[in-house]
Structure formats: C-alpha cells, structure tokens
N, C-alpha and C. Protein backbone atom coordinates (compact mmCIF):
# COMPACT_ATOMS: atom_id res chain seq x y z
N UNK A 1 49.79 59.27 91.74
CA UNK A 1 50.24 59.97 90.56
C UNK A 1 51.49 59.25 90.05
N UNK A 2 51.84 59.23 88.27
CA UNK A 2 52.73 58.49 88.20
C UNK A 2 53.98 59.35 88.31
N UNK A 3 54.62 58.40 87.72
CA UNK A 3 56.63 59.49 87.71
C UNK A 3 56.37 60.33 86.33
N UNK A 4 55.69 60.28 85.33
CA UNK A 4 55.68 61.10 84.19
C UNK A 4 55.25 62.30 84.24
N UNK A 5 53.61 62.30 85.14
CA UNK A 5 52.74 63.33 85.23
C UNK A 5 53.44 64.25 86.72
N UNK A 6 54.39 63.87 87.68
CA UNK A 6 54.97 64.30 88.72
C UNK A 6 56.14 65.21 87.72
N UNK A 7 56.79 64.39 87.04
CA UNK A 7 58.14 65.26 86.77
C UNK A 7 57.66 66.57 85.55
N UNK A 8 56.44 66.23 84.92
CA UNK A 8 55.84 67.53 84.47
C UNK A 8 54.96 68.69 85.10
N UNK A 9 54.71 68.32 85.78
CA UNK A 9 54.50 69.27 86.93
C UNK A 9 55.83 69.88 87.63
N UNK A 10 56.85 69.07 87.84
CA UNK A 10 57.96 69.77 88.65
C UNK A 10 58.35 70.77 87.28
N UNK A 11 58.71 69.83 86.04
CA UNK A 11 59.47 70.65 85.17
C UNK A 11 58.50 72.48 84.61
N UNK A 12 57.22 72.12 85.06
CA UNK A 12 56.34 73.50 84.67
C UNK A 12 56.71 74.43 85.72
N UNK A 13 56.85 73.63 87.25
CA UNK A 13 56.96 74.82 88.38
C UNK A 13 58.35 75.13 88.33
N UNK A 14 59.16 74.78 87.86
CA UNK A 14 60.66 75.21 87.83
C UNK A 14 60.88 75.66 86.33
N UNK A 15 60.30 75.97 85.79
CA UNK A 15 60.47 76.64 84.28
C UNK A 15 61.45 75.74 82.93
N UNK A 16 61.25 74.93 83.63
CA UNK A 16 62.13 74.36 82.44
C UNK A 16 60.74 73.63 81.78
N UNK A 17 61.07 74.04 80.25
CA UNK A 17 60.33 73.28 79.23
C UNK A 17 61.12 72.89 78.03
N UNK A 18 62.17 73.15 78.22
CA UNK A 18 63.65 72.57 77.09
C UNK A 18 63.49 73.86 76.58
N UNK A 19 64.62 73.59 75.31
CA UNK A 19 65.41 74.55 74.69
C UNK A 19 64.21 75.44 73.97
N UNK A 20 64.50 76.41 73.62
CA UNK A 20 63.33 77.70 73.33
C UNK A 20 63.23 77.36 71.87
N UNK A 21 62.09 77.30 71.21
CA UNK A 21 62.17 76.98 69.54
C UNK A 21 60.98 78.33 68.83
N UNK A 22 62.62 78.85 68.12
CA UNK A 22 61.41 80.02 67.52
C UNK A 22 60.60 79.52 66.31
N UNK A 23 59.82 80.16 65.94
CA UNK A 23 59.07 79.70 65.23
C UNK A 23 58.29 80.49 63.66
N UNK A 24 57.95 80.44 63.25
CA UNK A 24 57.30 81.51 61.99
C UNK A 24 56.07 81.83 62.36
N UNK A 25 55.57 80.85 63.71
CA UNK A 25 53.99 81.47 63.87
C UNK A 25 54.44 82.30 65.10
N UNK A 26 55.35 82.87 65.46
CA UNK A 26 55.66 84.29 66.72
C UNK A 26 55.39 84.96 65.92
N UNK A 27 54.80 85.81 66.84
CA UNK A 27 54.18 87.54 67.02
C UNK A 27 55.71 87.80 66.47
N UNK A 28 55.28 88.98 65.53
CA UNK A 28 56.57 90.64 65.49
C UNK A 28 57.38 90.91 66.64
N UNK A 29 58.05 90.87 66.58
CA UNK A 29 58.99 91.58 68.25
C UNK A 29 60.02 91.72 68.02
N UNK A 30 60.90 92.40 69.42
CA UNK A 30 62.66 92.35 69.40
C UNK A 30 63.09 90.44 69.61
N UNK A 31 64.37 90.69 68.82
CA UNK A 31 64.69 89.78 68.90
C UNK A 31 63.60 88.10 68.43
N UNK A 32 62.98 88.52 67.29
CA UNK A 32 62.28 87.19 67.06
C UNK A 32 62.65 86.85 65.93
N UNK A 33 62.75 85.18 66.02
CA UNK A 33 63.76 84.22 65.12
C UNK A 33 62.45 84.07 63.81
N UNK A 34 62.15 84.27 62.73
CA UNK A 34 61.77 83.92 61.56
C UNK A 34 62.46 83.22 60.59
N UNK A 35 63.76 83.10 61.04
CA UNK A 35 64.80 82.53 59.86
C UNK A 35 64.09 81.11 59.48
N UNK A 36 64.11 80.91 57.78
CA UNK A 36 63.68 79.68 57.17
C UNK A 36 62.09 80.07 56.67
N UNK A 37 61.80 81.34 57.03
CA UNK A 37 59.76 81.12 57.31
C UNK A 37 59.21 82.00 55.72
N UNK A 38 58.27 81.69 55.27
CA UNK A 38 57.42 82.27 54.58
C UNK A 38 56.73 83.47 54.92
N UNK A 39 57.09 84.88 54.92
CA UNK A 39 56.47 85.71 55.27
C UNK A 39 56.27 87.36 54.44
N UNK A 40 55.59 86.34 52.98
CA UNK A 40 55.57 87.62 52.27
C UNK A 40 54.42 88.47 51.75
N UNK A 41 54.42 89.34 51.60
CA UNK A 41 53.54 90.47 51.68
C UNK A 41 52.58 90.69 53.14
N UNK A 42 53.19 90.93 54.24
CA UNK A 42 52.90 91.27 55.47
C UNK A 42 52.73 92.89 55.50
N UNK A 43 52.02 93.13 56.28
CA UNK A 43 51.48 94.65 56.67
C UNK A 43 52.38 94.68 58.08
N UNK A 44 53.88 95.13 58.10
CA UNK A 44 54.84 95.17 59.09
C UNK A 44 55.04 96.72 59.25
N UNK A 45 54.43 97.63 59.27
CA UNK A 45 54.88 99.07 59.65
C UNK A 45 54.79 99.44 60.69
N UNK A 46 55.61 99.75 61.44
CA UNK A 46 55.94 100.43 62.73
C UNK A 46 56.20 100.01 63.60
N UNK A 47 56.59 98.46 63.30
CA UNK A 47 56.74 97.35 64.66
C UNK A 47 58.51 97.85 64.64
N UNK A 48 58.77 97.34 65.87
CA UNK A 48 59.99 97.12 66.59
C UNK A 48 60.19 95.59 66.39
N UNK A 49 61.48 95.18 65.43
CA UNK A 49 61.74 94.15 65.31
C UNK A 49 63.44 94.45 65.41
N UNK A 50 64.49 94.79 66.54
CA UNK A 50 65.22 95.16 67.18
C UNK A 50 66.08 93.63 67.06
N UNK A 51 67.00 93.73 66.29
CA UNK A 51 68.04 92.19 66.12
C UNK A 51 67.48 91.32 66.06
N UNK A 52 66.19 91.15 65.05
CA UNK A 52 65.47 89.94 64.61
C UNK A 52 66.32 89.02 64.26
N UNK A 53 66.06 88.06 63.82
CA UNK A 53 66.55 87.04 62.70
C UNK A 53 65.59 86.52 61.64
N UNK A 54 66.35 86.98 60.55
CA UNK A 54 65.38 86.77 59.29
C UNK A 54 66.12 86.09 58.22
N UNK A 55 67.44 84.90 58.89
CA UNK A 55 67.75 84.30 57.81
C UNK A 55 67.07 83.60 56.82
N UNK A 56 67.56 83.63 55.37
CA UNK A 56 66.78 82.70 54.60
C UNK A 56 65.26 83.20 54.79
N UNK A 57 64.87 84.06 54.83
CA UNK A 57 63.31 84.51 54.68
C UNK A 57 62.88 84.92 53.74
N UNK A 58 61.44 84.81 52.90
CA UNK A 58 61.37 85.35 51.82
C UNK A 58 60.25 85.90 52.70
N UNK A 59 60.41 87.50 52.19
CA UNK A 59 59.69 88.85 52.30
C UNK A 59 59.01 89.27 51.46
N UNK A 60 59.37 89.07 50.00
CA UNK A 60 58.56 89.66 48.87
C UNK A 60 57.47 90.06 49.62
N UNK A 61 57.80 91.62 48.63
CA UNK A 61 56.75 92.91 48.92
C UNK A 61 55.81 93.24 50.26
N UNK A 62 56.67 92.50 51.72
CA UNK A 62 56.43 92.72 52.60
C UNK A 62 56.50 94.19 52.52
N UNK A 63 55.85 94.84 53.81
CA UNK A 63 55.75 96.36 54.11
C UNK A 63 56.35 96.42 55.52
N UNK A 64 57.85 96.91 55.53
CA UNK A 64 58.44 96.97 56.87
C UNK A 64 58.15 99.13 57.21
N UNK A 65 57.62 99.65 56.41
CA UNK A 65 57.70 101.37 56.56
C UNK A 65 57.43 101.46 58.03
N UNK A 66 59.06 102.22 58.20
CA UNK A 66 59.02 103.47 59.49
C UNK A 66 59.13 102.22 61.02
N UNK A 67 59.36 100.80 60.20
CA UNK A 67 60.00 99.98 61.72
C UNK A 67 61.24 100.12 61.93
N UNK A 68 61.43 99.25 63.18
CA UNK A 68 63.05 99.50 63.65
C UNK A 68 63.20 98.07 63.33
N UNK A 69 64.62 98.22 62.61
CA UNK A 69 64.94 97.09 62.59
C UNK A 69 66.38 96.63 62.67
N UNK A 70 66.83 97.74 63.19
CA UNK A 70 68.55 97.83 63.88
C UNK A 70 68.77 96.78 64.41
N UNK A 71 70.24 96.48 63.39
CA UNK A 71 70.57 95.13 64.28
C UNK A 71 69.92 93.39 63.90
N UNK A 72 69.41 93.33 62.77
CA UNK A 72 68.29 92.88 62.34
C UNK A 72 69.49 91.45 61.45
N UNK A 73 69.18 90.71 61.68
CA UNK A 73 70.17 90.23 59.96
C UNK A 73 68.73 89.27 58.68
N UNK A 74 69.58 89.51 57.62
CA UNK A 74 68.64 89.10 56.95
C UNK A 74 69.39 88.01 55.92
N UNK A 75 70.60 87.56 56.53
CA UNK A 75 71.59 86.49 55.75
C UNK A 75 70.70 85.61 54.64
N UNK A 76 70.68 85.54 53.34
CA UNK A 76 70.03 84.97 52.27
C UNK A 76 68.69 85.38 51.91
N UNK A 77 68.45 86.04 52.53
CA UNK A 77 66.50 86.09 52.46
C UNK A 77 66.13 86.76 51.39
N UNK A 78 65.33 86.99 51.15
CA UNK A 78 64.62 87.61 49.82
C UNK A 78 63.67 88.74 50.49
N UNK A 79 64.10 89.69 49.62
CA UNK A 79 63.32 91.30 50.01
C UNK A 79 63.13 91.89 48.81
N UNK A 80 62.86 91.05 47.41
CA UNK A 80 61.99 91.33 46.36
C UNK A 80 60.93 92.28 46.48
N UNK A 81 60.76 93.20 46.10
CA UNK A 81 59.85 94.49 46.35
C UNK A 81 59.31 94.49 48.04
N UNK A 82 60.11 94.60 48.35
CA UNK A 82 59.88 94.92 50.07
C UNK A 82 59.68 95.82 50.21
N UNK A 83 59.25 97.28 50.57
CA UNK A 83 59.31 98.18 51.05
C UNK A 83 60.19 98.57 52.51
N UNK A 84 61.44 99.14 52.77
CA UNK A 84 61.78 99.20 53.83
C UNK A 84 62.13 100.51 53.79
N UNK A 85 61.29 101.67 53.70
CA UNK A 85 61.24 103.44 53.70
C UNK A 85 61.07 103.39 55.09
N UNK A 86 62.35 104.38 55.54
CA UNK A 86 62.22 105.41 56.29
C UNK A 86 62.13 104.24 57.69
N UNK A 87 62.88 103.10 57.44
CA UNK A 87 62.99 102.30 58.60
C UNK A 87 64.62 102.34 59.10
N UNK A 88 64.87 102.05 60.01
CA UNK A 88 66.04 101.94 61.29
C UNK A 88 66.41 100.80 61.02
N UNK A 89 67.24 100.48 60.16
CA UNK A 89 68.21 99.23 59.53
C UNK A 89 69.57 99.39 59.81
N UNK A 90 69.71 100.36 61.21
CA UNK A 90 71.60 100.42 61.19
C UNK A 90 71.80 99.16 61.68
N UNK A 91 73.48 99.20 61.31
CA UNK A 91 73.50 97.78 61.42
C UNK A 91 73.45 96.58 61.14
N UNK A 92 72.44 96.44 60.31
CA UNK A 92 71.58 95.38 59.95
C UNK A 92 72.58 94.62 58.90
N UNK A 93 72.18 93.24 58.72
CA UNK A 93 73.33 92.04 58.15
C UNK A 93 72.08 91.92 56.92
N UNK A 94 72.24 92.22 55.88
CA UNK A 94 71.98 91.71 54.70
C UNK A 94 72.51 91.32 53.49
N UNK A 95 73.53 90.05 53.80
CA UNK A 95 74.42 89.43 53.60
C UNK A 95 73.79 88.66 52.26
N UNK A 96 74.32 88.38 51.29
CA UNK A 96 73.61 87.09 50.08
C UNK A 96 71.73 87.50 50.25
N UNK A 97 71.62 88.66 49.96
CA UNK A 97 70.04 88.56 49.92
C UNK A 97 69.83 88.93 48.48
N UNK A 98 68.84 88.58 48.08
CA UNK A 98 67.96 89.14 46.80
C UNK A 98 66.86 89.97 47.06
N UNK A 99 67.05 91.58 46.97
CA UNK A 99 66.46 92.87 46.69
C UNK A 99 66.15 93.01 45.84
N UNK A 100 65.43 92.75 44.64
CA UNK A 100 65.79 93.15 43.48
C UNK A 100 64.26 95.02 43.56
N UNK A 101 64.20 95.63 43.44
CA UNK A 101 63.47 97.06 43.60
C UNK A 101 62.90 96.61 44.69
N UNK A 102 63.39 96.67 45.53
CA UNK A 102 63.59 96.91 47.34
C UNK A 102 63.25 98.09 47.16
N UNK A 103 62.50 99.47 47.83
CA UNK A 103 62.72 100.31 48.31
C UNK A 103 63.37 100.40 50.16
N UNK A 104 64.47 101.64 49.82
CA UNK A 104 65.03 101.34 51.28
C UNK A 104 65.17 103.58 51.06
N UNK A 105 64.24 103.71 51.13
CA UNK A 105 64.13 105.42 50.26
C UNK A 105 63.90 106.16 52.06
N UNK A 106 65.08 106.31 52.13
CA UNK A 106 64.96 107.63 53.38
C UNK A 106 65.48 106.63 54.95
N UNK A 107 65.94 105.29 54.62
CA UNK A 107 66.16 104.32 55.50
C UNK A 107 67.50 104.85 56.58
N UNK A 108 67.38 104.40 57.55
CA UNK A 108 68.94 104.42 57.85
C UNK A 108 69.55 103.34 58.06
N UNK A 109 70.70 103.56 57.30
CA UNK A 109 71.29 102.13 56.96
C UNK A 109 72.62 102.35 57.44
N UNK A 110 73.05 102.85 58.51
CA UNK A 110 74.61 103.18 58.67
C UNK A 110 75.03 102.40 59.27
N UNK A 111 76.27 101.70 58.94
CA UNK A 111 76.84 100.39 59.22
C UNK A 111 76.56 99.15 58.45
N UNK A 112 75.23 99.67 58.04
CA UNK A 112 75.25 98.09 57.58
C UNK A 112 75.52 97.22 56.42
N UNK A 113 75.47 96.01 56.07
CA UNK A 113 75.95 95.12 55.54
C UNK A 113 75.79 94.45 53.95
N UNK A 114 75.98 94.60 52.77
CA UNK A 114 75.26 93.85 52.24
C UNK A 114 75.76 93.49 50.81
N UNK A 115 76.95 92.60 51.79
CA UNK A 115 77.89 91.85 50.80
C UNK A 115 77.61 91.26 49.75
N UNK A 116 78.06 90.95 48.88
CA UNK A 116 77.69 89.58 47.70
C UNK A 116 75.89 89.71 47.57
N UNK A 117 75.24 90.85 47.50
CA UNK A 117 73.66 90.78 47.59
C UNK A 117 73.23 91.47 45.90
N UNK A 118 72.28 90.72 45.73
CA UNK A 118 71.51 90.65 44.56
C UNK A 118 70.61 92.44 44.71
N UNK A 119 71.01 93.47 44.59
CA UNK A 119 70.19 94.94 44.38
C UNK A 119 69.57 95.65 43.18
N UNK A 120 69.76 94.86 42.53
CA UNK A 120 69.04 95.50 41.33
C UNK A 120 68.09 96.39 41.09
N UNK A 121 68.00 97.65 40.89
CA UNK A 121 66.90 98.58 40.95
C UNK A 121 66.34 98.79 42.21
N UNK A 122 67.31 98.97 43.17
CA UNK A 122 66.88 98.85 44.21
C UNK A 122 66.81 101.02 44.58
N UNK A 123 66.26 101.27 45.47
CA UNK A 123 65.75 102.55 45.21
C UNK A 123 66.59 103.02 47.24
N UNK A 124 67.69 103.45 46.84
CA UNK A 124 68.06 104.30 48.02
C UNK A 124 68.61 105.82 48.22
N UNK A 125 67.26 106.44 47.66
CA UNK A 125 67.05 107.85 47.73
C UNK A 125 67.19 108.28 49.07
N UNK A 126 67.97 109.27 49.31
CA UNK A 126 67.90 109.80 50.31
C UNK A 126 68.04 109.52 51.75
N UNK A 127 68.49 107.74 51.78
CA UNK A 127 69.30 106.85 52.66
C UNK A 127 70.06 107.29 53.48
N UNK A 128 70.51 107.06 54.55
CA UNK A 128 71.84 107.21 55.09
C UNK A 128 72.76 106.29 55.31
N UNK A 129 73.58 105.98 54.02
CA UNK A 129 74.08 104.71 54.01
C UNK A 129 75.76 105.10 54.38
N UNK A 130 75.93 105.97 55.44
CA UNK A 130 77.44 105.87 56.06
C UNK A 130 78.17 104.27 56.69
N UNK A 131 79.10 104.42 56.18
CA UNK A 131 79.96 103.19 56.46
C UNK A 131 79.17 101.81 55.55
N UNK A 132 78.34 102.01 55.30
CA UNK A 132 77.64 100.67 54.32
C UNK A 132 78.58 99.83 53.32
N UNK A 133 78.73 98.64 53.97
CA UNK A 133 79.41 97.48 53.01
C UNK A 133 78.64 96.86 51.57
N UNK A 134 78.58 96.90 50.65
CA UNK A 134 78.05 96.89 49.44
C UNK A 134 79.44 96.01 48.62
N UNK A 135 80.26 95.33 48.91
CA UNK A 135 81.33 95.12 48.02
C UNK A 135 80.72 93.71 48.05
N UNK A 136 80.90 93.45 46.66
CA UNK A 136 80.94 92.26 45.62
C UNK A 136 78.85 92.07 45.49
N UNK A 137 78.46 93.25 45.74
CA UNK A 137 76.47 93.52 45.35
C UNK A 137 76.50 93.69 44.14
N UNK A 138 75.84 93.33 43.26
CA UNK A 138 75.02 93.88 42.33
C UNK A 138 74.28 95.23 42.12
N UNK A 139 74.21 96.34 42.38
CA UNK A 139 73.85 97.40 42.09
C UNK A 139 73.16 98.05 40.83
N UNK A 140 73.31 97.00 39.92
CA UNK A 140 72.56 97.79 38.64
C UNK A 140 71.86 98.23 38.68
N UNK A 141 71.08 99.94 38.17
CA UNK A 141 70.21 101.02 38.12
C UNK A 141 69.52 100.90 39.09
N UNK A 142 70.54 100.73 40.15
CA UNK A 142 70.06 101.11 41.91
C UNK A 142 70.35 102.67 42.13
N UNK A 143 68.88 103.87 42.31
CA UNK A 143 68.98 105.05 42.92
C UNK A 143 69.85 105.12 44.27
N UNK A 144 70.65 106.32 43.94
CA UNK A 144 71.14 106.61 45.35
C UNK A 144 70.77 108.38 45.49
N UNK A 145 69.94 108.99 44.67
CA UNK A 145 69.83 110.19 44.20
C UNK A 145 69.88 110.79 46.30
N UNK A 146 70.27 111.88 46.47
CA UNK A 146 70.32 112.56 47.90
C UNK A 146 70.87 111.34 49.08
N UNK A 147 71.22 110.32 48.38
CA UNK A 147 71.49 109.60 49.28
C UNK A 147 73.13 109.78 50.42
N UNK A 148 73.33 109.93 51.36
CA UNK A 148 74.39 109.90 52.22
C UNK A 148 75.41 108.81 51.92
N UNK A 149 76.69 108.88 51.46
CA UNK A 149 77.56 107.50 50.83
C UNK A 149 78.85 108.24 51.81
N UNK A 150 79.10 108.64 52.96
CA UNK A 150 80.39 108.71 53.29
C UNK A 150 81.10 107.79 53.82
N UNK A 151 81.82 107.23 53.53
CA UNK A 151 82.99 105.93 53.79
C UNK A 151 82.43 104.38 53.64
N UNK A 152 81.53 104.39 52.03
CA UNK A 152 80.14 103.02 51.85
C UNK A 152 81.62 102.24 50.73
N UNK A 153 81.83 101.18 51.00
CA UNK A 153 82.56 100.09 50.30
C UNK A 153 81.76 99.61 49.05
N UNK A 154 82.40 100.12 48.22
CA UNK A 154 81.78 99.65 46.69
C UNK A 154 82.59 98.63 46.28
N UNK A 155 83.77 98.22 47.01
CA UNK A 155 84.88 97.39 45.98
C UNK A 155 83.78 96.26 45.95
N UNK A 156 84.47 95.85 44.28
CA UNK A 156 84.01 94.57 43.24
C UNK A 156 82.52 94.47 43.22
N UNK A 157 82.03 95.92 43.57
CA UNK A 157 80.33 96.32 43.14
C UNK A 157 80.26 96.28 41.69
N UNK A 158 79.02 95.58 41.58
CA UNK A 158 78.15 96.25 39.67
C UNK A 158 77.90 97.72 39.78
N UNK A 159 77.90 98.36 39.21
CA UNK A 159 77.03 99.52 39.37
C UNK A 159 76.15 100.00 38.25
N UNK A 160 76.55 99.30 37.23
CA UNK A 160 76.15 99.15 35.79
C UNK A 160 74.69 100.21 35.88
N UNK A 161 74.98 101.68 35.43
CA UNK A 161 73.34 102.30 35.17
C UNK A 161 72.89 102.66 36.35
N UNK A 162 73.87 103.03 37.64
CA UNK A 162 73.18 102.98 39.03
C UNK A 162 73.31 104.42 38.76
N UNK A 163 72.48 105.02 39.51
CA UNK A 163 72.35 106.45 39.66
C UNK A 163 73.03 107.26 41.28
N UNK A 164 74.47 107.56 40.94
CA UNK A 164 74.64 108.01 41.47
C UNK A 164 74.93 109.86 41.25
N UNK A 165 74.32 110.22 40.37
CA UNK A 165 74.59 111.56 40.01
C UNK A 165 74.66 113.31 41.11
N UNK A 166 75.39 113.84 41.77
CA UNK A 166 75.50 114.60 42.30
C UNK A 166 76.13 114.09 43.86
N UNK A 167 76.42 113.05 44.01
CA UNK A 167 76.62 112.73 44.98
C UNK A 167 78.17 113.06 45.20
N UNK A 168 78.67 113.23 46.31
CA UNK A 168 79.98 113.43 46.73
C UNK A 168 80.79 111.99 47.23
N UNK A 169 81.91 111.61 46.61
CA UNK A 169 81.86 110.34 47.11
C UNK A 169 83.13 110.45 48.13
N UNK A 170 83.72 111.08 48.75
CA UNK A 170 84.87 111.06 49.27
C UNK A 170 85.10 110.18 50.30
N UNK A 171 85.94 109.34 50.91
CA UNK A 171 85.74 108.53 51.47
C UNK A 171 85.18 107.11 50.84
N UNK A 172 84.66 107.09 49.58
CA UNK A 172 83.93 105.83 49.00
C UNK A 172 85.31 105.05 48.15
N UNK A 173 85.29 103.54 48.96
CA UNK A 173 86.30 102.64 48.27
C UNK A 173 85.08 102.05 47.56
N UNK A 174 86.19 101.87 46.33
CA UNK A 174 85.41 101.30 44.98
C UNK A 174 86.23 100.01 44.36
C-alpha cells in the first residue's frame, strides 16, 4: 500500500477530514451555514433552524411559517416577500437586509436586530417586537397594528405612512 492511500485511511479512522465546509446543498437544521446561497421560494415551515447563518442569502418569498429561528442572523440577505408568521426570531441579526412586504405577522422578535434594513411594507401585526433595534431601517407603510413595541429603538427610522395607530409607545426611543 502506498503513503497516500495509508494516510487516508489513518486520516478517516481518526476523524480528521479538514476544516468543516458548509454548504447551500445542507439539509435545514440548527446551526446550518447557508450564507452566500440561493434559496428562494423554499417550503421551510416548521423546521428548527436554531442560530443558522443566512448571511447574504436571498430568500425571496421563501416560507419560514411557525419555524424556530432564534438566534438566526441574516446580515445582508434578502427576505423580499418571505413569509416569517408566527416564527421564533428572538434574537435574530437582521442587519442590512432587504424585506421589502416580509410578513413577520404574530413573529417573535424580542431582541432582535435590524439595523440600517430595507422594510418597506413590511407587515408586523401582532409581533412581539420588545427590545427590537430598528434604528437607521426604512419602515415605510410597515404594519405594526397589535403589535408589542416596548423599549423597540426607532432612532434615525423612516416611518413615512407606517401604521402605528393605537399602539402605546412608552419606552420607544425614536
């Protein structure tokens, strides 16, 4: 046997196969790297995707309804008519993304992130967006109708036409 086909055999029985490379063709799961990948209009409801990484991903009109996705970041990606109702987004980093009528209608979003992000008509009815960072977003005729806003950072937000009507804002920096 030579030295090539010996040291791959050692390196299989001792687990080393080098550094781990995620990929866009992995299965749904906790903790799986998609960042960079094409993955839009997917049938994603009810998976556990638990501190994914979804930098730079375009989602358009993916269907994330009723997953977990706490902990999740979505730094640049695109969630152009995504559906993300009634999913587990605390936490979650959606940093420089483009939403533009995202639904995120009944989501929980407490804690999370979503600085400098493109929301336009984005629909967060009935959300629970406590502690939610939103400063320097775009917001134009983004619903927040029943939505939860206690201590959500609006400073250097658009809000231009956003619907926040009946809401209590106490605690909301603007």
């Amino acid at each position: 046997m030579n030295r090539i086909a010996l040291s791959l055999i050692v390196a299989g029985l001792t687990g080393f196969a080098g550094p781990a490379v995620a990929g866009c063709r992995d299965a749904p799961g906790p903790y799986v790297d998609w960042s960079n990948c094409t993955k839009k209009q997917l049938m994603l409801t009810g998976e556990n995707l638990t501190e994914a990484k979804f930098d730079h991903t375009y989602f358009t009109s993916t269907d994330f309804r009723g997953s977990n996705l706490s902990g999740a970041r979505f730094t640049g990606a695109d969630l152009s008519r995504a559906n993300l109702s009634k999913t587990n987004l605390s936490k979650a980093v959606f940093e420089k993304i483009q939403a533009t009528r995202a639904w995120f209608e009944g989501a929980n979003l407490t804690g999370a992130v979503f600085r400098k992000s493109e929301l336009t008509r984005a629909n967060f009815q009935g959300a629970n967006l406590s502690d939610a960072d939103f400063s320097g977003s775009e917001l134009n005729r983004a619903k927040f109708d029943g939505a939860r806003l206690s201590d959500v950072n609006f400073s250097k937000a658009e809000l231009a036409r956003a619907n926040l009507a009946g809401q209590q804002l106490s605690g909301v920096g603007f």
